[in-house]
Protein backbone atom coordinates (compact mmCIF):
# COMPACT_ATOMS: atom_id res chain seq x y z
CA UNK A 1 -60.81 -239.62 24.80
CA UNK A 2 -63.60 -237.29 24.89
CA UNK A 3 -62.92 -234.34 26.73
CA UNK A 4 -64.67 -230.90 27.03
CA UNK A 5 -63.09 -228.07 28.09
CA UNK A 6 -65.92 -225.80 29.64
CA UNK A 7 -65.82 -222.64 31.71
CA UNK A 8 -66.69 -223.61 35.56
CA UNK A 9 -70.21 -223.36 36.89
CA UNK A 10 -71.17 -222.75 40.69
CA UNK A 11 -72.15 -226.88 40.85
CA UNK A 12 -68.57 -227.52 39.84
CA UNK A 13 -67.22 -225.79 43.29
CA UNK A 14 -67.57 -229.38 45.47
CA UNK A 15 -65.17 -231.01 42.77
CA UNK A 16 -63.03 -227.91 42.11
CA UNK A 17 -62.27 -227.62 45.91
CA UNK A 18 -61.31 -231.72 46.37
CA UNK A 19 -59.16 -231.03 42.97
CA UNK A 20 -57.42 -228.26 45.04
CA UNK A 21 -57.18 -230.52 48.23
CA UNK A 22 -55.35 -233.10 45.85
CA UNK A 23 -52.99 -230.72 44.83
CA UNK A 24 -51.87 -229.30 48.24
CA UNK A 25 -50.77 -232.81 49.38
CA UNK A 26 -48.97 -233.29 45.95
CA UNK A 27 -47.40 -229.73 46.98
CA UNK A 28 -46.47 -230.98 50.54
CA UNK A 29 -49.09 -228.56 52.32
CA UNK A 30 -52.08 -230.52 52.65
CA UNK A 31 -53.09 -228.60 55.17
CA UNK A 32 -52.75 -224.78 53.80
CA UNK A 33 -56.14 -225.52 52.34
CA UNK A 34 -58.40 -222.96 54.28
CA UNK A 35 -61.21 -221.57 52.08
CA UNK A 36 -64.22 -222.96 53.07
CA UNK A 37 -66.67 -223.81 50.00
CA UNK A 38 -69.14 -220.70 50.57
CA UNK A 39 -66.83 -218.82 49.99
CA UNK A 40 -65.27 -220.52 47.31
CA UNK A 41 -68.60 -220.18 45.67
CA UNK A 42 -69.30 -216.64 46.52
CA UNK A 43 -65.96 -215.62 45.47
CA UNK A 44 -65.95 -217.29 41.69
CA UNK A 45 -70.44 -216.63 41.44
CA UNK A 46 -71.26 -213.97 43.42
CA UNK A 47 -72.43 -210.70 42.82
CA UNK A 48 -68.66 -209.11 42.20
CA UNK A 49 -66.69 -212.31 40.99
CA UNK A 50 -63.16 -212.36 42.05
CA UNK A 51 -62.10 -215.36 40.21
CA UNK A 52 -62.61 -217.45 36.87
CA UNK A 53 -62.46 -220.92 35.52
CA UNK A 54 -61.90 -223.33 32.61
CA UNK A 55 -62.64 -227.39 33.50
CA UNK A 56 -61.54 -230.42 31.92
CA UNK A 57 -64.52 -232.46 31.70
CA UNK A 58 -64.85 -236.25 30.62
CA UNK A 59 -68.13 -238.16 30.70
CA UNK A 60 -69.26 -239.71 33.62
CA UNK A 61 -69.50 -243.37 33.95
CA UNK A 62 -73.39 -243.00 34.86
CA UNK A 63 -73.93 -240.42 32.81
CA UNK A 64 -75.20 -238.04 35.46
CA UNK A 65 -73.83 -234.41 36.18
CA UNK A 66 -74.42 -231.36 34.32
CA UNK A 67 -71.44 -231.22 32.27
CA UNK A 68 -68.91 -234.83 33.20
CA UNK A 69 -66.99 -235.52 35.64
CA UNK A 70 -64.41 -232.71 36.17
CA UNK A 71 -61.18 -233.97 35.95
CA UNK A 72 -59.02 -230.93 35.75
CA UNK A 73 -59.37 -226.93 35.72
CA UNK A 74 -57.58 -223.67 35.25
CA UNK A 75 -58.31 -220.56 37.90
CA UNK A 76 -57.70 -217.52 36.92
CA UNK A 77 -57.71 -213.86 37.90
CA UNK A 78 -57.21 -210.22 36.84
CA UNK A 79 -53.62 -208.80 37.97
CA UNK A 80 -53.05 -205.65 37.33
CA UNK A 81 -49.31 -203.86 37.17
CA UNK A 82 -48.91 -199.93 36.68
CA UNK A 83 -46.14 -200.68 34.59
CA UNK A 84 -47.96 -202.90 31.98
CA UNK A 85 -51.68 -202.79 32.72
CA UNK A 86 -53.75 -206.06 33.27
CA UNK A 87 -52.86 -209.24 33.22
CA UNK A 88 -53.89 -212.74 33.67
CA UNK A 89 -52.89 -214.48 36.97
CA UNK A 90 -53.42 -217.95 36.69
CA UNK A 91 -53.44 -219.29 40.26
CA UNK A 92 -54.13 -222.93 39.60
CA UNK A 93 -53.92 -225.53 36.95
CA UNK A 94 -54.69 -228.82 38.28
CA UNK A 95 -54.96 -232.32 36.42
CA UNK A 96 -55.86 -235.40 38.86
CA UNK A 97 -53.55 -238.09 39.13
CA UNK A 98 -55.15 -240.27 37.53
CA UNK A 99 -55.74 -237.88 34.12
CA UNK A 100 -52.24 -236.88 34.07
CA UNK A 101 -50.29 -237.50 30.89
CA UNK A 102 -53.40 -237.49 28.33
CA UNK A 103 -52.59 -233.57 27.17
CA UNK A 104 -55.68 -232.17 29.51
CA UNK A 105 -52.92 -229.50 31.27
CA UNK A 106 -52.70 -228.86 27.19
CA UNK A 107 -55.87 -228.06 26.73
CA UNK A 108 -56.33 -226.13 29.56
CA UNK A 109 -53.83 -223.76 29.31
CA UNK A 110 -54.45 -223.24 25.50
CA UNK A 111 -57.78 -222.51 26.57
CA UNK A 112 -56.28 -219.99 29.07
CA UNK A 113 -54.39 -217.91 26.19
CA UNK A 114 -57.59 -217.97 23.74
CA UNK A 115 -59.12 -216.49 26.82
CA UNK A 116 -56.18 -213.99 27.29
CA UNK A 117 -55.76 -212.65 23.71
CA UNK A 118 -59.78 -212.07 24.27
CA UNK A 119 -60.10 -210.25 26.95
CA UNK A 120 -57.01 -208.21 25.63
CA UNK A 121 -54.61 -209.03 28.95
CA UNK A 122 -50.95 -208.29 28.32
CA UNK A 123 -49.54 -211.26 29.19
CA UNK A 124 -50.22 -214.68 31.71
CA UNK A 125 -48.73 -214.84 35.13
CA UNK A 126 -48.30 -217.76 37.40
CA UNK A 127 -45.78 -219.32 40.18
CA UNK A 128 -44.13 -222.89 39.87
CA UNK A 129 -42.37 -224.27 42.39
CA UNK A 130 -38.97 -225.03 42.48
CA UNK A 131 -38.84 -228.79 42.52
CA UNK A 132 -41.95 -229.32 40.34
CA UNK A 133 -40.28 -230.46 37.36
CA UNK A 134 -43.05 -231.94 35.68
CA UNK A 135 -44.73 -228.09 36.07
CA UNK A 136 -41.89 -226.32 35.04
CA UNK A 137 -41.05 -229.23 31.95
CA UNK A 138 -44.66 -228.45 30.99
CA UNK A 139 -44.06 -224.58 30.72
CA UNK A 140 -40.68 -225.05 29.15
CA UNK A 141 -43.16 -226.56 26.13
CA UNK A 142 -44.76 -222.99 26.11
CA UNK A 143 -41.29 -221.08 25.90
CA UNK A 144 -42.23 -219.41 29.53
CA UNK A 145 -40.00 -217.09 31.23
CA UNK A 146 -38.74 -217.78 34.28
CA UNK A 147 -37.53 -214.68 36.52
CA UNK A 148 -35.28 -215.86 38.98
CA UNK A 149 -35.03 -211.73 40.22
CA UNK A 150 -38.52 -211.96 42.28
CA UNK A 151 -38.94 -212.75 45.74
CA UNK A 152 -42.21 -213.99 46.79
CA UNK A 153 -43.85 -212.36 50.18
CA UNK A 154 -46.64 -212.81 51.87
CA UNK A 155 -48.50 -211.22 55.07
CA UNK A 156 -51.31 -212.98 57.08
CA UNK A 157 -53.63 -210.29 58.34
């Protein structure tokens, strides 16, 4: 299978966000998704960029689009701890359903620690849930720690 793993452009953003819509009902939240595409856009290609991406891109049947048809992608950001400096936070690595199995989560993340080990970062961070066992199977591969000390919070303002 061909597939190229690219960093994300702006005209990526439609697909990125229905990739993200897929994964909240595979998550049981399918409707958490809130982030409207603007600013999805202006947040990963606007003046001060908050967020980055790798996609996993296969050709498309017609051959149209910039780069294929996106069938997967990494998000990550910049985390920083005053104990250990930066860090990168990978909020999202999503594979549709239909591409799953074919060693694109693979690619991606190796992609990810290439990207990591450039830009000097300390270490990756992310959050698996509980009951995703194909997730946390996937990480096992990686020999990823899992800290079962942390307790997530959150506050809506």
């Amino acid at each position: 299978m061909d597939i190229n793993i690219r960093r994300a452009v702006k005209e990526d953003c439609p697909r990125l966000l229905e990739l993200v819509h897929e994964l909240a009902v595979y998550e049981k939240a399918p409707n958490e998704v809130t982030v409207t595409l603007e600013h999805f856009e202006e947040s990963g290609f606007g003046e001060k960029p908050v967020w980055w991406a790798f996609v996993a891109a296969v050709p498309s049947p017609a051959g149209e689009g910039v780069g294929g048809e996106v069938v997967g992608f990494a998000l990550y950001y910049i985390r920083y701890s005053t104990w250990k400096g930066q860090a990168m936070y990978l909020e999202d690595i999503i594979v549709t359903e239909s591409m799953r199995g074919k060693k694109l989560g693979r690619l991606l993340f190796d992609r990810l620690i290439k990207e990591a080990k450039e830009k000097k970062f300390n270490r990756i961070i992310w959050q698996v849930l509980e009951w995703n066992q194909p997730a946390i199977n996937f990480y096992k591969k990686y020999n990823a720690d899992f800290d079962p000390e942390w307790v997530n919070c959150s506050l809506y303002v």
